[in-house]
Protein backbone atom coordinates (compact mmCIF):
# COMPACT_ATOMS: atom_id res chain seq x y z
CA UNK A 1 0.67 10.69 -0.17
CA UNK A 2 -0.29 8.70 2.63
CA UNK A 3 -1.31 9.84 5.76
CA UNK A 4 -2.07 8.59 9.27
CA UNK A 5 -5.12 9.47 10.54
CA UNK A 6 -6.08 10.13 14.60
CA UNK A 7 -8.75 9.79 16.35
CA UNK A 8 -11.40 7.75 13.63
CA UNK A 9 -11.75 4.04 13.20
CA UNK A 10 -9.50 4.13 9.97
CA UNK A 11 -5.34 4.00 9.82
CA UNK A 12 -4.60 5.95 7.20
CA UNK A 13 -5.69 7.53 4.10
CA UNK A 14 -3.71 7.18 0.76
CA UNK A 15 -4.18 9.62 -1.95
CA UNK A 16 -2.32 11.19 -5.43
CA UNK A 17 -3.36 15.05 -6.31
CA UNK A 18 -3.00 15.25 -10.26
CA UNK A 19 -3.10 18.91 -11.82
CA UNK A 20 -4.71 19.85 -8.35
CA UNK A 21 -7.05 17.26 -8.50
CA UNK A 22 -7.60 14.47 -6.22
CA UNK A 23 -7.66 10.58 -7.36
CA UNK A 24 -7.01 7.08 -6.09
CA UNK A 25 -8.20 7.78 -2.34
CA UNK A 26 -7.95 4.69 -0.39
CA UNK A 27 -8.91 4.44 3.19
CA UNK A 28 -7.49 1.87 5.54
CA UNK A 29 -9.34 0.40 8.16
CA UNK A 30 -12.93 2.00 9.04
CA UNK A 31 -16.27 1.72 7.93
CA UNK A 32 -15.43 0.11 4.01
CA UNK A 33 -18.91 0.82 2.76
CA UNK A 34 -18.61 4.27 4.08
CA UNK A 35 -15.41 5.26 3.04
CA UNK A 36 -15.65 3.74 -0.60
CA UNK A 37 -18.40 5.93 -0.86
CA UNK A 38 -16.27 9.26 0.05
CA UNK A 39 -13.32 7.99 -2.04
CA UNK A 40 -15.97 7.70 -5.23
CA UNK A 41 -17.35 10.92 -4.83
CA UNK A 42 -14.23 13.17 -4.24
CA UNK A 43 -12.55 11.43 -7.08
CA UNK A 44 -11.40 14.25 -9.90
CA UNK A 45 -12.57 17.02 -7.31
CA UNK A 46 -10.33 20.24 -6.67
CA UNK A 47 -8.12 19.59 -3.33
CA UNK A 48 -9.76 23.00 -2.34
CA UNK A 49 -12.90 21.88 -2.54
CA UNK A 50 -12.82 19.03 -0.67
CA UNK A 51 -10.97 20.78 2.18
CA UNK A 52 -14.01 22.94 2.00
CA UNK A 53 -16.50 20.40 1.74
CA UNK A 54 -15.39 17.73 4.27
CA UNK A 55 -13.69 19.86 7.04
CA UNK A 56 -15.04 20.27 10.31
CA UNK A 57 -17.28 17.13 9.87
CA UNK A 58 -17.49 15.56 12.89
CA UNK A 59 -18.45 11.75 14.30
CA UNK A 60 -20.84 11.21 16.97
CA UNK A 61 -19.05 13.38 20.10
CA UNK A 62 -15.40 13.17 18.24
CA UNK A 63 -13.83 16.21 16.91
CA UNK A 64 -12.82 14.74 13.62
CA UNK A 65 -14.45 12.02 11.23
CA UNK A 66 -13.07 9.96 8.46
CA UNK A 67 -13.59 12.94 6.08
CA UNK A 68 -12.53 15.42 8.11
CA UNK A 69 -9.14 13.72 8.72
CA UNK A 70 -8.97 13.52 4.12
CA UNK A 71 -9.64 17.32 4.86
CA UNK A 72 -6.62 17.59 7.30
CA UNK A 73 -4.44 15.45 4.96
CA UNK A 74 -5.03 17.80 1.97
CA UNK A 75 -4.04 20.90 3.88
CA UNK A 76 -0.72 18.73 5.03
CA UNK A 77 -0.48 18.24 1.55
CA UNK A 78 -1.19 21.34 0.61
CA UNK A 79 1.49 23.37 3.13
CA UNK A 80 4.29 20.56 2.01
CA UNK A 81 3.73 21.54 -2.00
């Protein structure tokens, strides 16, 4: 799936969801270092999990972050399944 993020320094977020499962994240634009990082650690986690983990995180006096917006894609994801 790939989805377009708002308000955060990256584009858009790219992801598959295997057996519930989420692999090959790949964020566009932002902090590379950063969002490497995320992609490596929530790599083979459960989509739940990661909604639960990452949502609500926020950056600086935004109301979303990079992994907040992966959140927001997985419970797009989630409602389109």
């Amino acid at each position: 799936m790939l989805y377009k993020t708002q308000g955060v320094c990256s584009s858009e977020i790219e992801f598959n969801v295997v057996d519930g499962k989420l692999n090959g994240v790949t964020y566009y634009g932002g902090c590379h270092g950063n969002l490497q990082g995320i992609s490596r650690l929530v790599e083979g986690m459960e989509v739940q999990e990661v909604i639960s983990k990452l949502g609500g995180i926020r950056c600086g006096s935004k109301d979303t972050s990079c992994p907040d917006q992966l959140a927001r894609a997985l419970k797009q994801y989630l409602a389109r399944s």
